[in-house]
Protein backbone atom coordinates (compact mmCIF):
# COMPACT_ATOMS: atom_id res chain seq x y z
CA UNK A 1 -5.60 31.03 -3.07
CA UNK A 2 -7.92 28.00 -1.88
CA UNK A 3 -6.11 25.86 0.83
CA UNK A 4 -4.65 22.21 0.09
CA UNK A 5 -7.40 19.90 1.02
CA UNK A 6 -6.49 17.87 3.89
CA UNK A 7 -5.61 14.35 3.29
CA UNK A 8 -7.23 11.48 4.32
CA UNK A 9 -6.68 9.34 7.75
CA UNK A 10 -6.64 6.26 6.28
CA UNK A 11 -6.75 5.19 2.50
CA UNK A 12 -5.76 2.43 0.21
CA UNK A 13 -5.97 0.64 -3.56
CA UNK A 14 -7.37 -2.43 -3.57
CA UNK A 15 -4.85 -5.13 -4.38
CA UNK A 16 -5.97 -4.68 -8.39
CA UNK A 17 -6.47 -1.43 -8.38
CA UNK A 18 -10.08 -1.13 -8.81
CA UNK A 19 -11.02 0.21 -5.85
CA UNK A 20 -9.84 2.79 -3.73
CA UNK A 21 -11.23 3.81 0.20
CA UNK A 22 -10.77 6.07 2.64
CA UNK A 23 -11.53 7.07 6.10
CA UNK A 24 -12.06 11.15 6.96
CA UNK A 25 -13.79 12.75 10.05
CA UNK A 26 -15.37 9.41 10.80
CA UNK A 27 -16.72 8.51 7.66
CA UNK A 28 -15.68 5.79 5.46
CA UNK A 29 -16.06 5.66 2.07
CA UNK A 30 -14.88 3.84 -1.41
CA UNK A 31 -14.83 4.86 -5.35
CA UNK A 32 -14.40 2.92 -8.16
CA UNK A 33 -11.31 4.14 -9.99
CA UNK A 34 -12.32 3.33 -13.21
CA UNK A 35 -15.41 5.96 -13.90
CA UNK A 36 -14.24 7.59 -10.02
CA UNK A 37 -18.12 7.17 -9.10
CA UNK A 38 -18.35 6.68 -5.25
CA UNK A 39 -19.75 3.36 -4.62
CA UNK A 40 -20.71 3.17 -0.83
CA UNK A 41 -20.72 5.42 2.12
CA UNK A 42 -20.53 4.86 6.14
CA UNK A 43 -20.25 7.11 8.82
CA UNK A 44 -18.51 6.04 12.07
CA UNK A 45 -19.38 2.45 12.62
CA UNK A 46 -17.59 2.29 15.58
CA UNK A 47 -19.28 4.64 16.74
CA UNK A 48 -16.73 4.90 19.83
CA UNK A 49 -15.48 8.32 20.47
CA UNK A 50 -13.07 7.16 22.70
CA UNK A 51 -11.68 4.99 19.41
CA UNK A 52 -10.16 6.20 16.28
CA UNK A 53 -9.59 4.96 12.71
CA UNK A 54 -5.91 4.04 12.63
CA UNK A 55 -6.01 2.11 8.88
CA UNK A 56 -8.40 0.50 6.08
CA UNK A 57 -8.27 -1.83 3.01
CA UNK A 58 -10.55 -2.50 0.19
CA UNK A 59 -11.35 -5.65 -2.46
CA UNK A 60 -13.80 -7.36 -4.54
CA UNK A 61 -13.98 -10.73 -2.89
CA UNK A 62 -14.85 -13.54 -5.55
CA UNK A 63 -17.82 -15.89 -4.97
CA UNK A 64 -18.44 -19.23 -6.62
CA UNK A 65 -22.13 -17.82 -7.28
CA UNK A 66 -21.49 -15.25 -9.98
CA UNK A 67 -25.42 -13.77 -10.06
CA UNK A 68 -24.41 -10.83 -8.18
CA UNK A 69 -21.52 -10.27 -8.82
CA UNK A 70 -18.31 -10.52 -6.80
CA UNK A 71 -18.52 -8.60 -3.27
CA UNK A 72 -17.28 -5.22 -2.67
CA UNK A 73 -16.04 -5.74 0.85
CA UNK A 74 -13.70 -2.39 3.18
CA UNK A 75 -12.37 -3.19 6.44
CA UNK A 76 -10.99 -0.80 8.56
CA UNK A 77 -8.46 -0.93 11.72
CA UNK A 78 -8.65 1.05 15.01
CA UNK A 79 -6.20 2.15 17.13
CA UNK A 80 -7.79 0.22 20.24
CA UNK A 81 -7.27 -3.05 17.97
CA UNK A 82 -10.61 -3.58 16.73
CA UNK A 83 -10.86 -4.44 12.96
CA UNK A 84 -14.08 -3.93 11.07
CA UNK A 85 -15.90 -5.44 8.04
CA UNK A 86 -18.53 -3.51 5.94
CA UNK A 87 -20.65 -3.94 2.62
CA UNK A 88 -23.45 -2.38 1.00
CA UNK A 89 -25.29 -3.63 4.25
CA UNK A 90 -23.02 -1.59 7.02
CA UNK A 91 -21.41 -3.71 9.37
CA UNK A 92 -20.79 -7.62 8.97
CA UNK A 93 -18.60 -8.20 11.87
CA UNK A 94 -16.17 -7.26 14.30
CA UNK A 95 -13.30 -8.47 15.62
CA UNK A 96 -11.54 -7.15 18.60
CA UNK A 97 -8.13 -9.40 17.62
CA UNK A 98 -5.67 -7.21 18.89
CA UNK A 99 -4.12 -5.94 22.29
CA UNK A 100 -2.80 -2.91 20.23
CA UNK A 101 -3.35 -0.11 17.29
CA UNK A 102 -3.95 -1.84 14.26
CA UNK A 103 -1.23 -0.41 11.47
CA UNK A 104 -2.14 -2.47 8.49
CA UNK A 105 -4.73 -4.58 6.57
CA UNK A 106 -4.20 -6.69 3.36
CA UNK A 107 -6.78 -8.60 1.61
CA UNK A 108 -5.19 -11.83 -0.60
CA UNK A 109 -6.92 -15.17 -1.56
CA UNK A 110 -9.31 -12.95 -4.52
CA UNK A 111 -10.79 -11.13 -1.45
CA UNK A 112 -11.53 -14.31 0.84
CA UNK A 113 -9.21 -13.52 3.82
CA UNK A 114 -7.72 -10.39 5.22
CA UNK A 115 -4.49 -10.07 7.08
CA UNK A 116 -4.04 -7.83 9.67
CA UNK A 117 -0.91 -6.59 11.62
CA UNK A 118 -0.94 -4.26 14.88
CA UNK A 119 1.34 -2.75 17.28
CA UNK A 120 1.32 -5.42 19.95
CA UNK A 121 3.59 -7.80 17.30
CA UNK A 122 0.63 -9.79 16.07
CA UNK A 123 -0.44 -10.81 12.46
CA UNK A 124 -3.98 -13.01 12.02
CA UNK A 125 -5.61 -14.33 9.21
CA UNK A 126 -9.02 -13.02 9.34
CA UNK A 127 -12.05 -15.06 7.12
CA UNK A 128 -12.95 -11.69 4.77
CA UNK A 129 -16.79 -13.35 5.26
CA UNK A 130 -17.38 -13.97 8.69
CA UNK A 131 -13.85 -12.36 10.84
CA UNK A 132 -13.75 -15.82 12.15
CA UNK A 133 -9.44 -15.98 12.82
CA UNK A 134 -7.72 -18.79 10.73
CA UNK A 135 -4.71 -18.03 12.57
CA UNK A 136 -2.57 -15.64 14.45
CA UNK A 137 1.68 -15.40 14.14
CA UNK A 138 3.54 -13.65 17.16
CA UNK A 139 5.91 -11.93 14.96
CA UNK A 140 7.88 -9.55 17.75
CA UNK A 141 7.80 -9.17 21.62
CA UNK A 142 7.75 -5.59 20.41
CA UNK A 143 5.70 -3.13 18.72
CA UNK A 144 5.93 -3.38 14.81
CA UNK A 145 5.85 -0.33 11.79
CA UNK A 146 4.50 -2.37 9.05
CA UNK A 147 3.38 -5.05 7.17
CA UNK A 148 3.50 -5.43 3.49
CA UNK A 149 2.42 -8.56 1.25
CA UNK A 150 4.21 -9.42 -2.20
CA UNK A 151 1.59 -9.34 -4.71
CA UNK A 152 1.78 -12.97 -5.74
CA UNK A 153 0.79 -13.57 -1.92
CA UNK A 154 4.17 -15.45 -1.44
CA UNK A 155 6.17 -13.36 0.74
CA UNK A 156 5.29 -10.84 3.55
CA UNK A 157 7.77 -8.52 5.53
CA UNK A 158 6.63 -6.64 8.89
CA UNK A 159 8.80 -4.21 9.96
CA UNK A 160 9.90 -3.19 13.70
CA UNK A 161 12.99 -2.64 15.63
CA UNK A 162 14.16 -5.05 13.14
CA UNK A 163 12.53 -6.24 9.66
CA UNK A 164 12.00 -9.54 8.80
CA UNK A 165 10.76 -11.82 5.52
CA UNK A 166 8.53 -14.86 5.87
CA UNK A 167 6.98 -16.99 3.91
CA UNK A 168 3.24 -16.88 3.46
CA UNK A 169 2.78 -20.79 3.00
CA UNK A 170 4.32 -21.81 6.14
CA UNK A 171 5.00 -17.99 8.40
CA UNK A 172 8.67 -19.09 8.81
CA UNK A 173 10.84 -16.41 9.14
CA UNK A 174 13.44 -16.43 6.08
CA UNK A 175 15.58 -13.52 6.88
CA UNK A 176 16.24 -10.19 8.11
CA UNK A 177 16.71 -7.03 6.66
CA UNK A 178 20.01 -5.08 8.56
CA UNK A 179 18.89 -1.34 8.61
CA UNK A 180 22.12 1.02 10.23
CA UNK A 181 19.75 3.90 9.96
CA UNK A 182 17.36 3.10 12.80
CA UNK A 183 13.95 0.96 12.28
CA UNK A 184 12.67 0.97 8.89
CA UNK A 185 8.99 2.56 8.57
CA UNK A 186 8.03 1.74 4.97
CA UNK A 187 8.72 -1.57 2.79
CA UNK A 188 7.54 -3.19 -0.29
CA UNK A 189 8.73 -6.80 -1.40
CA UNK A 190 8.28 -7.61 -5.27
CA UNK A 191 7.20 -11.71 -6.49
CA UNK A 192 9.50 -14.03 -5.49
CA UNK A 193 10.95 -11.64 -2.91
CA UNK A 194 13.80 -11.11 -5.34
CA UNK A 195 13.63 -7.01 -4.59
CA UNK A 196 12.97 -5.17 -1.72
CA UNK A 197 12.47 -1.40 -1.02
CA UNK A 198 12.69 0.50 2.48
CA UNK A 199 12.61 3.19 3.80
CA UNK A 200 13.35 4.39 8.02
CA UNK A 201 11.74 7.52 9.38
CA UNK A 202 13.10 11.02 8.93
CA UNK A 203 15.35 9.72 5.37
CA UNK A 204 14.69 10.97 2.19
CA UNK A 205 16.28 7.89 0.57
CA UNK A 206 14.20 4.54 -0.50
CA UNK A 207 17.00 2.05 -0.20
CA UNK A 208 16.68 -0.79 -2.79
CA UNK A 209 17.73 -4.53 -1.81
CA UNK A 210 18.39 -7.49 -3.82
CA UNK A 211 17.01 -10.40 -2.47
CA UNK A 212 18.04 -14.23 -2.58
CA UNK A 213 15.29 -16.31 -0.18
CA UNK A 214 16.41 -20.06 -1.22
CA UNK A 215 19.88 -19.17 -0.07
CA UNK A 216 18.53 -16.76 2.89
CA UNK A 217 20.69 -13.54 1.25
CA UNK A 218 20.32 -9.92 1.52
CA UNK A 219 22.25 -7.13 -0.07
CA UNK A 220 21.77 -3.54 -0.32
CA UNK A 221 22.49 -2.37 -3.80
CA UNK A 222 21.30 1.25 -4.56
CA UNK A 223 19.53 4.18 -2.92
CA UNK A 224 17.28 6.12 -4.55
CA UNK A 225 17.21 10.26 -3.85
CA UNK A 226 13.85 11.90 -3.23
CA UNK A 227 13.31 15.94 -2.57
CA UNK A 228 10.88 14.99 0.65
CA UNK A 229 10.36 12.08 2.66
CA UNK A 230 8.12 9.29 1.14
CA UNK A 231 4.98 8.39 2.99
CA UNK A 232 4.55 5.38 0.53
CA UNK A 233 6.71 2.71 -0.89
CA UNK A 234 6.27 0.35 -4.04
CA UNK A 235 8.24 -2.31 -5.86
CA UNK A 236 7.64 -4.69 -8.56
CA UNK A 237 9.30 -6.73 -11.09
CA UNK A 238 10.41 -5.62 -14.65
CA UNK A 239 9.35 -6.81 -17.42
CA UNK A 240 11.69 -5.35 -19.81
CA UNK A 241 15.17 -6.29 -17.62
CA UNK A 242 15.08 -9.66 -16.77
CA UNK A 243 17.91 -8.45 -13.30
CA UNK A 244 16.07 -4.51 -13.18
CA UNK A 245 12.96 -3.31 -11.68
CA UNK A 246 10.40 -1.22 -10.63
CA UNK A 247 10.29 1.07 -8.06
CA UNK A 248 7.56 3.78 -7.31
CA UNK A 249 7.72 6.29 -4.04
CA UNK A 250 4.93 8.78 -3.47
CA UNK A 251 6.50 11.80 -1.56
CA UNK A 252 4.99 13.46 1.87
CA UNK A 253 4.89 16.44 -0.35
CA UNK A 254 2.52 14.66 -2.81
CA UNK A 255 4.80 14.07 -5.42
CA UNK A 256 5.21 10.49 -7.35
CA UNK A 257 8.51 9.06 -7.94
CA UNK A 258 9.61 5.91 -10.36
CA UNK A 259 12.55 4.62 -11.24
CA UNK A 260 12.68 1.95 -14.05
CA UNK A 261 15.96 -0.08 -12.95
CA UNK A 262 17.85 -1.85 -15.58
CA UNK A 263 19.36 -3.67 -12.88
CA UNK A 264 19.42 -3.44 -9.12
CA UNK A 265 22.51 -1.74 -8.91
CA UNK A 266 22.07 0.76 -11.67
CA UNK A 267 23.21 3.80 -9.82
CA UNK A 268 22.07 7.49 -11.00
CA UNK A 269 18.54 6.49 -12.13
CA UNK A 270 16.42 9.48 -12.98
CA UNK A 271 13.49 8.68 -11.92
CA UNK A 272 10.11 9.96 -13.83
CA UNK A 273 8.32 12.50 -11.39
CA UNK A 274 4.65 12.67 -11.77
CA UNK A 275 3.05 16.07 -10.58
CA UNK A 276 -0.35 17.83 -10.44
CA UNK A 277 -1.19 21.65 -11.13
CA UNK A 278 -4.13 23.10 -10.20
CA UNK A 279 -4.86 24.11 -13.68
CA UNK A 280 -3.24 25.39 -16.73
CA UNK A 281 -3.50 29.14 -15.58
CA UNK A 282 -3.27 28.89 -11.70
CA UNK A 283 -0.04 28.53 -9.72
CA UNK A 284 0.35 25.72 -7.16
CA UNK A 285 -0.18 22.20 -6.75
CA UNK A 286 -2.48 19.66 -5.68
CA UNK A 287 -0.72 16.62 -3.72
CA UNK A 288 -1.31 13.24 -5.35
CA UNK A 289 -3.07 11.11 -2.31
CA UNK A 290 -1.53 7.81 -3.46
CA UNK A 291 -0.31 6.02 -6.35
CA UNK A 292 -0.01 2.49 -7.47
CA UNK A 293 1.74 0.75 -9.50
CA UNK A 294 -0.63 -1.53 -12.26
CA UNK A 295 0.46 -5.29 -13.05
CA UNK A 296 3.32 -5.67 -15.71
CA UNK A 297 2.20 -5.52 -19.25
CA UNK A 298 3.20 -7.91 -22.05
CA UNK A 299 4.35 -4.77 -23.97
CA UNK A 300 6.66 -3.53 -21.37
CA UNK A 301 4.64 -0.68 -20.32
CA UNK A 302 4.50 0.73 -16.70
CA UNK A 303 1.52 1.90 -15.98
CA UNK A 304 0.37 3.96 -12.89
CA UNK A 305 -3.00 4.13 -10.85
CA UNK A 306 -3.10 7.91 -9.02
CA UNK A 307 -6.16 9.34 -7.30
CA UNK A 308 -5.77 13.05 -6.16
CA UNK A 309 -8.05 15.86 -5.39
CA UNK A 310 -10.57 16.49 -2.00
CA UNK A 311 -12.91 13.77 -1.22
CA UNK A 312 -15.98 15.37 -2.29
CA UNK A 313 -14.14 15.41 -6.24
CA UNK A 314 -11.72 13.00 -6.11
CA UNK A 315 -9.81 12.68 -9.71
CA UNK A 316 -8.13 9.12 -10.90
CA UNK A 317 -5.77 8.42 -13.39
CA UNK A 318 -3.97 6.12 -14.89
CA UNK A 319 -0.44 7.29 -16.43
CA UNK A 320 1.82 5.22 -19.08
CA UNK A 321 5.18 6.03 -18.67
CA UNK A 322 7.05 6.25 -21.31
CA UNK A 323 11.18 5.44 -21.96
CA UNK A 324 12.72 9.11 -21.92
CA UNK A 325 12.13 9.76 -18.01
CA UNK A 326 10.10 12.83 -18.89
CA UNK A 327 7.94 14.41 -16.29
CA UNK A 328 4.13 14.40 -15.75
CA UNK A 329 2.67 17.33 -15.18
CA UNK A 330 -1.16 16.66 -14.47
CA UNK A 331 -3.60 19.19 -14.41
CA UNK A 332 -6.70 18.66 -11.90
């Protein structure tokens, strides 16, 4: 039997979906996910051995000037705290910003700026076109897990020895998030930071969090079983229960999980498990990379983005769930 491609280093959606990158034995590259054609190619720009690849991001940045189209821009994170920018060109800047491993980049503003977060407790605002800072937030004395942006660019929470919520408009702190299982590695925070999902090391449970930010009020409502630990978390609202939501978990195993919440303290949710085969007469599986959840439709859909496979034939799809819970069973 042919061995489980390793996974990536690094890899990432971009925030609509569009896009997805990853970094592998030094060389960066990024697909479209809606024909899965690679689009651009790099091999170690650092070009430091001594330096490693520690995270990346994708995203089309928009531009007033529409005759070329909107940029395809991938920035990557080191562990020595270096962040990089790259286009069709190769390299447009560099920007050392950071005493520590970078653990996470976010693009918001259509593409314009990037955020970045890294070990030593620092977040900056990075211009996407030039890596000129637009400002920098001390957000712990200590090192820091995460960072994770609401996807109407509201709300962020960066996770440490303890997790916090800010606000994007002003970087006040609003409140923290009490974890009595040690630090909390994973989070996701929906619009309006009215849900939040965690997750701490070693736990097979993604805890789910009900969120009131005018009134600075946090309460843990329901936790949701996996097999295996999750190496990503997801939430977003629902359009079909005004007090539910959406949460989606992809296991280390490579197994997607999501639960469609009637309301945040529905308890016993089965959640719809979304799998791939190897094919229809060969046993085993093939681990689904990562999976995103697509904007809320109009018609109460949920749709999912999920790219799987080896990067030399990576696969995407794009799964409608339906209201029976049923399984997916893909086939790559």
């Amino acid at each position: 039997m042919a061995a489980t491609p390793p996974p990536p280093d690094a890899f990432a959606f971009s925030p609509d979906g569009e896009l997805f990158a990853a970094v592998s034995d030094r060389r960066i590259q990024v697909w479209s996910t809606r024909g899965g054609q690679k689009i651009a190619g790099w091999t170690d720009p650092i070009a430091d051995q001594d330096d490693s690849y520690s995270c990346i991001a994708c995203s089309s940045v928009w531009k007033k000037q529409k005759n070329d189209g909107d940029l395809i821009v991938v920035a990557v994170g080191t562990a020595n705290g270096e962040v990089l920018a790259l286009d069709s060109t190769g390299v447009i800047w560099k920007n050392a910003c950071h005493t520590g491993k970078v653990i996470s980049l976010h693009f918001s503003k259509q593409g314009r700026v990037l955020i970045t977060a890294s070990m030593d407790g620092v977040i900056c605002e990075l211009d996407t076109c030039t890596g000129k800072p637009n400002g920098t937030l001390k957000v712990s004395k200590k090192s820091i897990n995460s960072l994770t942006v609401s996807h109407d660019e509201k709300f962020m929470v960066v996770s440490g020895k303890t997790a916090k919520l800010y606000s994007m408009k002003d970087k006040k702190e609003i409140l923290k998030i009490p974890s009595d299982d040690g630090p909390i590695q994973l989070m996701s925070v929906s619009d309006e930071a009215r849900t939040l999902v965690s997750c701490t090391d070693n736990n097979k449970e993604v805890k789910v969090w009900s969120c009131d930010h005018h009134n600075c009020t946090i309460i843990s409502t329901v936790s949701l079983v996996m097999h295996t630990q999750p190496k990503t978390v997801e939430c977003k609202r629902s359009t079909s229960y005004e007090a539910g939501g959406i949460v989606l978990a992809v296991s280390k195993k490579g197994v997607a999980y999501v639960w469609h919440l009637q309301t945040l303290t529905q308890d016993e949710v089965v959640p719809t498990k979304i799998s791939v085969k190897k094919s229809f007469d060969k046993k085993g599986r093939v681990p689904i990379i990562l999976a995103k959840l697509c904007d809320a439709e109009e018609d109460n859909t949920i749709k999912v983005h999920v790219v799987f496979g080896s990067l030399d034939c990576l696969q995407f799809k794009i799964i409608v769930l339906g209201e029976n819970c049923e399984d997916i069973n893909l086939v790559a």
